[in-house]
Protein backbone atom coordinates (compact mmCIF):
# COMPACT_ATOMS: atom_id res chain seq x y z
CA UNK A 1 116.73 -38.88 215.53
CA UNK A 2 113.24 -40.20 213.78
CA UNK A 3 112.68 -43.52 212.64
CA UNK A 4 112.68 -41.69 209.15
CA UNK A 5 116.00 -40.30 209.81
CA UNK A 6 117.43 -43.48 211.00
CA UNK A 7 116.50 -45.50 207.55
CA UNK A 8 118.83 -43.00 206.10
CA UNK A 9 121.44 -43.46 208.49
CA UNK A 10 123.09 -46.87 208.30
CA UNK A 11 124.78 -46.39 212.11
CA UNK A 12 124.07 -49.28 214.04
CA UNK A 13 122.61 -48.58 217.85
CA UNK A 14 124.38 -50.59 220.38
CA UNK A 15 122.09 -52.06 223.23
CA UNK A 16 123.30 -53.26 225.96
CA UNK A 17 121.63 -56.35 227.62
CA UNK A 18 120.85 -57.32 224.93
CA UNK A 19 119.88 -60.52 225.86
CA UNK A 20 117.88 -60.46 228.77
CA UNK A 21 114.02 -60.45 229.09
CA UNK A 22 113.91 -56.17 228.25
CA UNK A 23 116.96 -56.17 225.86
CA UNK A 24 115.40 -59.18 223.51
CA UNK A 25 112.23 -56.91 223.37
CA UNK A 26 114.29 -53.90 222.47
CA UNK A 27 116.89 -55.78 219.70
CA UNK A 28 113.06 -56.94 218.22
CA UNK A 29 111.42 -53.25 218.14
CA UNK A 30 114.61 -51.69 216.67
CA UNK A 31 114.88 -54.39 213.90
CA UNK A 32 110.98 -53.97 213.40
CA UNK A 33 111.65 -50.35 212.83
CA UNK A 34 114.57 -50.46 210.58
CA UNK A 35 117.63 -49.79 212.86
CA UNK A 36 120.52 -51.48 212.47
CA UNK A 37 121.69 -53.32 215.51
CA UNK A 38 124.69 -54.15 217.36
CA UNK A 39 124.54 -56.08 220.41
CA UNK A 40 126.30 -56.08 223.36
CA UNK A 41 126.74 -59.36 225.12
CA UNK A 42 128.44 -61.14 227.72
CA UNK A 43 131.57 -63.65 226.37
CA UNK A 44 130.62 -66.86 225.85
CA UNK A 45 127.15 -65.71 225.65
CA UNK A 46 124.66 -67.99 222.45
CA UNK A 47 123.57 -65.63 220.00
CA UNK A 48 120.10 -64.87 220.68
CA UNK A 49 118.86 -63.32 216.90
CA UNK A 50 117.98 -64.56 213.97
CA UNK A 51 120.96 -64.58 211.46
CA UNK A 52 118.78 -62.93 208.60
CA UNK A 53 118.68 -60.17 210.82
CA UNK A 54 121.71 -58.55 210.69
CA UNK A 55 122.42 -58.01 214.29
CA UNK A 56 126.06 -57.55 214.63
CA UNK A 57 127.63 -59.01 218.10
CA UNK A 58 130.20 -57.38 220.72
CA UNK A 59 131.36 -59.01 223.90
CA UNK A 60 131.88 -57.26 227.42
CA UNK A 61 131.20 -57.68 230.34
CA UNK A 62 130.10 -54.64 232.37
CA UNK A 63 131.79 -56.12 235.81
CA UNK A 64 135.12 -55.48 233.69
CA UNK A 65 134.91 -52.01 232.12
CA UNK A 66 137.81 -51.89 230.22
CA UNK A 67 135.96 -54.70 228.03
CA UNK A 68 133.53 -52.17 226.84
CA UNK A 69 136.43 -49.79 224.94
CA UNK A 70 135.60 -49.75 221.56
CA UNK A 71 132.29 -51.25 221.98
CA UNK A 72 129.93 -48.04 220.63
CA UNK A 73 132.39 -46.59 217.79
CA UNK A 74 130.49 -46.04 214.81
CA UNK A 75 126.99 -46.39 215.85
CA UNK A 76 124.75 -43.27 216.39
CA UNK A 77 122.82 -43.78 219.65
CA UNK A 78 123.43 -46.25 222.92
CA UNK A 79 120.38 -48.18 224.64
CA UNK A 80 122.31 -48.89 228.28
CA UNK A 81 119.76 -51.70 229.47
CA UNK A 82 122.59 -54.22 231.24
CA UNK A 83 121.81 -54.23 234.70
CA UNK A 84 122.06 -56.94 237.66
CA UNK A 85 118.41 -56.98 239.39
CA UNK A 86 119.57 -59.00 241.92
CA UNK A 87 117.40 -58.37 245.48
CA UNK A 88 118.80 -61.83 247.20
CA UNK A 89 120.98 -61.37 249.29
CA UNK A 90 119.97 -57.54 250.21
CA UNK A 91 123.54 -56.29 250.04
CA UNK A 92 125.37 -57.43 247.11
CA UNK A 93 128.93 -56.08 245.80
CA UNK A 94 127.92 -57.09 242.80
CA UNK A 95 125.31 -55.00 242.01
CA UNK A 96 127.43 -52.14 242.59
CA UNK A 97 130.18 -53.43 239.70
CA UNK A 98 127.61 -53.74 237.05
CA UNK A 99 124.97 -50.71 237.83
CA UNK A 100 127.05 -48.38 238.98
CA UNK A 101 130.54 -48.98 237.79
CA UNK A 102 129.33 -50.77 234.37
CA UNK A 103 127.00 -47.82 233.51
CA UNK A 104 130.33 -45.23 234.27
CA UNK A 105 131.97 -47.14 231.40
CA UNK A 106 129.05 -46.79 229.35
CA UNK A 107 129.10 -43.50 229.43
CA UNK A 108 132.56 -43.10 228.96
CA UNK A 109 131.89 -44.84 225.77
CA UNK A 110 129.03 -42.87 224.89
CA UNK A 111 131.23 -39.78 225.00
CA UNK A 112 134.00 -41.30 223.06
CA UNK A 113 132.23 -42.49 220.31
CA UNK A 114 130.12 -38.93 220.12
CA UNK A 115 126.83 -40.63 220.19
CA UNK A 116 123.72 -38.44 219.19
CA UNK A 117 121.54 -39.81 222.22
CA UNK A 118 121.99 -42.33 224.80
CA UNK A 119 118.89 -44.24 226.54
CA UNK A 120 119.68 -45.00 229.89
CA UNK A 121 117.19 -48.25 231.42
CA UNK A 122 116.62 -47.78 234.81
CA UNK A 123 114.11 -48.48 237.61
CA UNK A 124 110.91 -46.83 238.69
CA UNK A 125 112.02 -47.73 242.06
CA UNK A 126 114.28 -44.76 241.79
CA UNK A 127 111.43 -42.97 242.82
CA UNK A 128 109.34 -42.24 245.89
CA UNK A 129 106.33 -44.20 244.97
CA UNK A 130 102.60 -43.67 246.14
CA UNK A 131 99.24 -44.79 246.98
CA UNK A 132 96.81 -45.89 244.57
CA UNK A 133 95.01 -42.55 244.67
CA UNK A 134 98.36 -40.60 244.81
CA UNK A 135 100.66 -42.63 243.28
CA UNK A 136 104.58 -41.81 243.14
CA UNK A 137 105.67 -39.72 239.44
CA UNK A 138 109.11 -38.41 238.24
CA UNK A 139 109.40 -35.53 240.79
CA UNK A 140 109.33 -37.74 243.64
CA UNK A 141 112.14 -38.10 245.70
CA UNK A 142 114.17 -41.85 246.33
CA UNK A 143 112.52 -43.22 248.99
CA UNK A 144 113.93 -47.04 248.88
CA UNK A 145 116.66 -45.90 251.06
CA UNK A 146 114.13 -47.39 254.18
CA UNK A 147 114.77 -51.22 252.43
CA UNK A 148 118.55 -51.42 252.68
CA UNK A 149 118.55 -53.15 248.55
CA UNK A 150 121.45 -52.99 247.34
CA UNK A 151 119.37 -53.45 244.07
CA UNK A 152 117.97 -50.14 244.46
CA UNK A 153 120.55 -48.02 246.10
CA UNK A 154 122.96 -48.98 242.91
CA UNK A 155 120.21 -48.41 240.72
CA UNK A 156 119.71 -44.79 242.21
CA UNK A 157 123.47 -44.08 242.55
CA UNK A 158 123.65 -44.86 238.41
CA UNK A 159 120.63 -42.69 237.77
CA UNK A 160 122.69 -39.73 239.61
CA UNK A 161 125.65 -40.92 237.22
CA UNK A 162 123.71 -40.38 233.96
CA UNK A 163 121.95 -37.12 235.46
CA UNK A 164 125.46 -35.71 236.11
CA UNK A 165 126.68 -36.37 232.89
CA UNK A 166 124.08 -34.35 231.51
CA UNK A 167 124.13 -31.71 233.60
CA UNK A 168 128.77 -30.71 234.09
CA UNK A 169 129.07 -33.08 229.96
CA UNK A 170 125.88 -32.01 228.03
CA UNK A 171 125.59 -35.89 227.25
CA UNK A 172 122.61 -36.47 224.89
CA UNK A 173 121.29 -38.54 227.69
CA UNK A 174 117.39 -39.35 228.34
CA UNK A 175 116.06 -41.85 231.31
CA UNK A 176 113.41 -44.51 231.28
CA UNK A 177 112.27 -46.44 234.38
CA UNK A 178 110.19 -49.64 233.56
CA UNK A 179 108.04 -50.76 236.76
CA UNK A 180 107.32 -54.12 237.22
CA UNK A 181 107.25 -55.97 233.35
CA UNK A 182 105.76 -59.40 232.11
CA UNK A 183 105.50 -60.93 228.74
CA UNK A 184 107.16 -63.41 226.74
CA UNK A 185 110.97 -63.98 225.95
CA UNK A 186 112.09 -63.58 229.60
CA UNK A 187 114.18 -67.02 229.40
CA UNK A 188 116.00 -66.64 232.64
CA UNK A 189 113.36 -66.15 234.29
CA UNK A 190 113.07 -62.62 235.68
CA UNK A 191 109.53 -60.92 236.94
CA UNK A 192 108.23 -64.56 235.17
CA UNK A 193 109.42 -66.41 237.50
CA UNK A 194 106.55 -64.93 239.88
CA UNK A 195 103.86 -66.56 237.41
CA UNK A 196 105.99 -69.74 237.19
CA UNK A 197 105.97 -69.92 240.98
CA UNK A 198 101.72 -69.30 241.21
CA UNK A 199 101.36 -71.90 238.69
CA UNK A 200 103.08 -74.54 240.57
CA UNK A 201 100.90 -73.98 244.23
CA UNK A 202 104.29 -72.31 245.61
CA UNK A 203 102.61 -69.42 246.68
CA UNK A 204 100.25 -69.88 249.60
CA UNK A 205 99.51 -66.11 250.19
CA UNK A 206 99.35 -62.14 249.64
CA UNK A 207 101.29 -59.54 251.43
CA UNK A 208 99.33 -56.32 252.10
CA UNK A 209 101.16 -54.04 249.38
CA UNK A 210 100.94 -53.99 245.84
CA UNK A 211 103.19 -52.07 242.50
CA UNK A 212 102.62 -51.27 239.18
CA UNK A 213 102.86 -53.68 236.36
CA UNK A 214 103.32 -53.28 232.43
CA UNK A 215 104.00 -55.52 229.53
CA UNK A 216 107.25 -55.21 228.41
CA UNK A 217 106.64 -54.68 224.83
CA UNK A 218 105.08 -51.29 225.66
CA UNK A 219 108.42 -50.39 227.42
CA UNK A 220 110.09 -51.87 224.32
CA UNK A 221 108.45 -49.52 222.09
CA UNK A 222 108.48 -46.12 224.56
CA UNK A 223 112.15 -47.19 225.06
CA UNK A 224 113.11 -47.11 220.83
CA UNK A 225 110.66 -44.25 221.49
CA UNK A 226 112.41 -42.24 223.45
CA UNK A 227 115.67 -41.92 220.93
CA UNK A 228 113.88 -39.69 218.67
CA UNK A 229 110.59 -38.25 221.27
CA UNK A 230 112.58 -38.13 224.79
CA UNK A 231 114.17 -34.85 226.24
CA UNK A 232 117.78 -34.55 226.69
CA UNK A 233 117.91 -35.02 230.96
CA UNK A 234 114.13 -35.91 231.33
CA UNK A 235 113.33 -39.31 233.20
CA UNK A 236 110.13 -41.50 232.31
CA UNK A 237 108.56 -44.12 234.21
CA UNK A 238 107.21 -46.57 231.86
CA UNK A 239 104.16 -48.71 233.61
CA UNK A 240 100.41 -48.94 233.15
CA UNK A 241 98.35 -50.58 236.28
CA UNK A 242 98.87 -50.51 239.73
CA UNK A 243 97.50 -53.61 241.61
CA UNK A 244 97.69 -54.60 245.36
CA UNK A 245 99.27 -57.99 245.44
CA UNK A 246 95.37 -59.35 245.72
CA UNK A 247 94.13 -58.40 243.14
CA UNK A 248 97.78 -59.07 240.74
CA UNK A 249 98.36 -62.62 242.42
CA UNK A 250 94.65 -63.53 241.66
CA UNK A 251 94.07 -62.22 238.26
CA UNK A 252 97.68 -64.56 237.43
CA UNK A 253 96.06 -67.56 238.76
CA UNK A 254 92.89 -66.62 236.89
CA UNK A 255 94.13 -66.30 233.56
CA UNK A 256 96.53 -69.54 234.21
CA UNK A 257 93.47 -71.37 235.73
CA UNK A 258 95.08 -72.48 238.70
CA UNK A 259 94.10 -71.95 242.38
CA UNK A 260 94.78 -68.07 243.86
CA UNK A 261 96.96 -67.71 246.62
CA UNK A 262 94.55 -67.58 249.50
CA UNK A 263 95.69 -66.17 252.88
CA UNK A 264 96.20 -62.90 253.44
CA UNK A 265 99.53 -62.08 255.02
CA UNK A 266 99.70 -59.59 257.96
CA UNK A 267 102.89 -56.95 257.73
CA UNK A 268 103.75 -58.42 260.92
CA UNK A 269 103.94 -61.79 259.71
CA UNK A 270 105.49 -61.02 256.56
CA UNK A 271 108.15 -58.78 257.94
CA UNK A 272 108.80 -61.81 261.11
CA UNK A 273 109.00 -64.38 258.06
CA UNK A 274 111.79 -61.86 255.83
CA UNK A 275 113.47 -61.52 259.20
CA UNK A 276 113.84 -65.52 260.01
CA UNK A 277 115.54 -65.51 256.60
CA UNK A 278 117.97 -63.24 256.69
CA UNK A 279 118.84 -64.36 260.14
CA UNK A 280 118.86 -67.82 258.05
CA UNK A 281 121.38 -66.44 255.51
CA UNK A 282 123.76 -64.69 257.59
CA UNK A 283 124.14 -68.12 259.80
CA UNK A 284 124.49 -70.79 256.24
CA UNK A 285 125.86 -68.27 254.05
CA UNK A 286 123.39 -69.05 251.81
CA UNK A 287 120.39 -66.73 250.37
CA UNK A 288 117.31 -68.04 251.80
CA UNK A 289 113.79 -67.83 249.87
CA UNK A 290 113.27 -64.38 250.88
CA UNK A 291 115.25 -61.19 253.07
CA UNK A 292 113.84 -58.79 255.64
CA UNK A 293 114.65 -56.22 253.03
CA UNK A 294 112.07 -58.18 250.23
CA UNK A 295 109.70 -58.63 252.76
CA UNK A 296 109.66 -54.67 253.79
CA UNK A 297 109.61 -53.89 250.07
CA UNK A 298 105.82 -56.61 249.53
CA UNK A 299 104.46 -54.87 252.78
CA UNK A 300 104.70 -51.21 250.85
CA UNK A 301 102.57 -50.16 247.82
CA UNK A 302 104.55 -49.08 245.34
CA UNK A 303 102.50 -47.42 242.86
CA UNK A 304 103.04 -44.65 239.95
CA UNK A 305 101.84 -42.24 237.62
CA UNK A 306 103.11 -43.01 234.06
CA UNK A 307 101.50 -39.89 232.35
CA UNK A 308 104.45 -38.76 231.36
CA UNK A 309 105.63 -41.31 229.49
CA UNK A 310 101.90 -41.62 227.58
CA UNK A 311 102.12 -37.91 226.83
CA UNK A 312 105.86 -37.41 225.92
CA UNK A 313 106.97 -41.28 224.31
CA UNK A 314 103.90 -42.53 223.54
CA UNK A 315 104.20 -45.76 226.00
CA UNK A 316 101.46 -48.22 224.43
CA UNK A 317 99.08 -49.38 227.81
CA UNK A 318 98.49 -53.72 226.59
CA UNK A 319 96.27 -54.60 229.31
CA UNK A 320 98.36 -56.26 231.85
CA UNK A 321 96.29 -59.29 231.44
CA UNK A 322 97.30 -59.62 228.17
CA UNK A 323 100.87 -59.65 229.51
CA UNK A 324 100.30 -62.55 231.61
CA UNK A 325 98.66 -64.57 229.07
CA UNK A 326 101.27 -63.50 226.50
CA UNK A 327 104.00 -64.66 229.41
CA UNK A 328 102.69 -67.91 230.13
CA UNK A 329 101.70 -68.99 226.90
CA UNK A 330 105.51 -68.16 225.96
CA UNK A 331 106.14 -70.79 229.03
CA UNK A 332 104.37 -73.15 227.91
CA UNK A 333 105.70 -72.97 224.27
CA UNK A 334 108.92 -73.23 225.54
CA UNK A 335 108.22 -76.31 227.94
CA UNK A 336 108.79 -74.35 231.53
CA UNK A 337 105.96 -75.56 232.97
């Protein structure tokens, strides 16, 4: 399916998510490029797009499958970008409900409405990631099975979903796995809420790790990308730089012109800290400010290759400073901070 093609074809692609921080940036690149749009949304839900353009509106919610019947006939492809990203509390039945049972019912959809492709969103933590000089790619094996993330483990568990369908359905199915994104729109806040949190002197210090980070417009546009360039079965992890927590959590505070965090903070520390607060949680009942399992996560580096997704889908690489300015100045516009 090219852009080209899809001008032609007046079939509308359903996204899913479509209002969250990825699926805004997704709704905006396929109306940018000509596709019609329907939009999947949760009941009750505002509608997030300008009237003038065209976006047409469906309600489910992906906790309650049987909501999604119906939701894909007539359109031509399916971007599947609802998720719950959830890593507080570590174990969360929730999670499992929306990845894992809402993306079965996706694809149940997908297969009833004949689709031509279906883009499956995941998460580069899928992966076994790397160090900076060897960082994790596509062929690495899940290695978040250490954390005990419910987040992940549902997130990996999905991935297997969509990989069997190809494999025993022939579902038209490719896979994209954003790292770490920042940029504008993410209203909730998401990954923002990290800058949101260094702005406001919440933040007193680094853990030893680091990840990759990308702006989410370039996984936007390899995303739509990926409808017409990705290979049936093929997974891509969309990112661009890897940065310890230093040099990310510094560069933030830079560009917002606020203090950087200062201290560094030892595994040790950080892993006694996570551990307080889960011991915290599971006394209150309540989630505290972070988990063992979050904690263990900040003390790893989690870096990737995203050659893949340059070569094959043509993944734009916006400096990730330009993300952060493009993410707080959205912020400020819209009177966060």
């Amino acid at each position: 399916m090219s852009d080209n093609q899809s001008l032609l074809n007046p079939k509308p692609i359903l996204v899913t998510g479509a209002n969250g921080f990825l699926g805004r940036h997704l709704v905006s690149e396929l109306h940018g490029r000509g596709h019609a749009v329907r939009a999947l949304v949760r009941p009750g839900t505002a509608l997030p797009f300008p009237s003038e353009w065209g976006v047409s509106y469906v309600e489910a919610d992906l906790a309650r499958p049987a909501t999604l019947a119906g939701a894909a006939t007539g359109c031509g492809a399916i971007i599947h970008a609802a998720a719950l990203a959830s890593v507080n509390p570590a174990r969360n039945p929730a999670l499992w409900a929306v990845n894992v049972e809402g993306t079965r019912a996706v694809l149940a959809e997908a297969r009833r409405a004949g689709v031509g492709r279906l883009v499956y969103v995941g998460t580069a933590n899928v992966f076994g990631f790397g160090t900076r000089e060897n960082p994790g790619d596509e062929t690495r094996p899940y290695a978040g099975t250490r954390y005990g993330l419910d987040y992940m483990e549902s997130k990996r568990a999905a991935t297997d979903l969509v990989l069997a369908a190809v494999a025993d359905e022939q579902l038209p199915a490719v896979l994209v796995h954003p790292t770490f994104m920042l940029g504008p729109n993410d209203a909730k806040p998401t990954s923002g809420a990290l800058l949101l949190e260094i702005y406001r002197g919440k933040v007193p210090g680094y853990p030893p790790g680091g990840k990759n980070y990308v702006h989410v417009r370039d996984v936007a546009h390899a995303t739509v990308n990926a409808l017409h360039l990705g290979k049936v079965g093929e997974s891509y992890i969309l990112g661009n730089e890897n940065l310890s927590y230093r040099e990310a959590l510094t560069l933030m505070a830079d560009l917002m012109r606020v203090p950087a965090p200062r201290w560094p903070l030892p595994a040790g520390l950080a892993q006694l800290y996570g551990e307080l607060c889960s011991l915290q949680t599971r006394l209150t009942g309540r989630p505290g400010r972070l988990n063992a399992a979050m904690t263990a996560v900040a003390n790893d580096g989690h870096y990737f290759a995203v050659e893949k997704a340059r070569r094959e889908l043509e993944l734009p690489q916006t400096p990730v400073a330009q993300a952060i300015t493009d993410a707080f100045a959205w912020f400020q516009a819209e009177q966060y901070i």
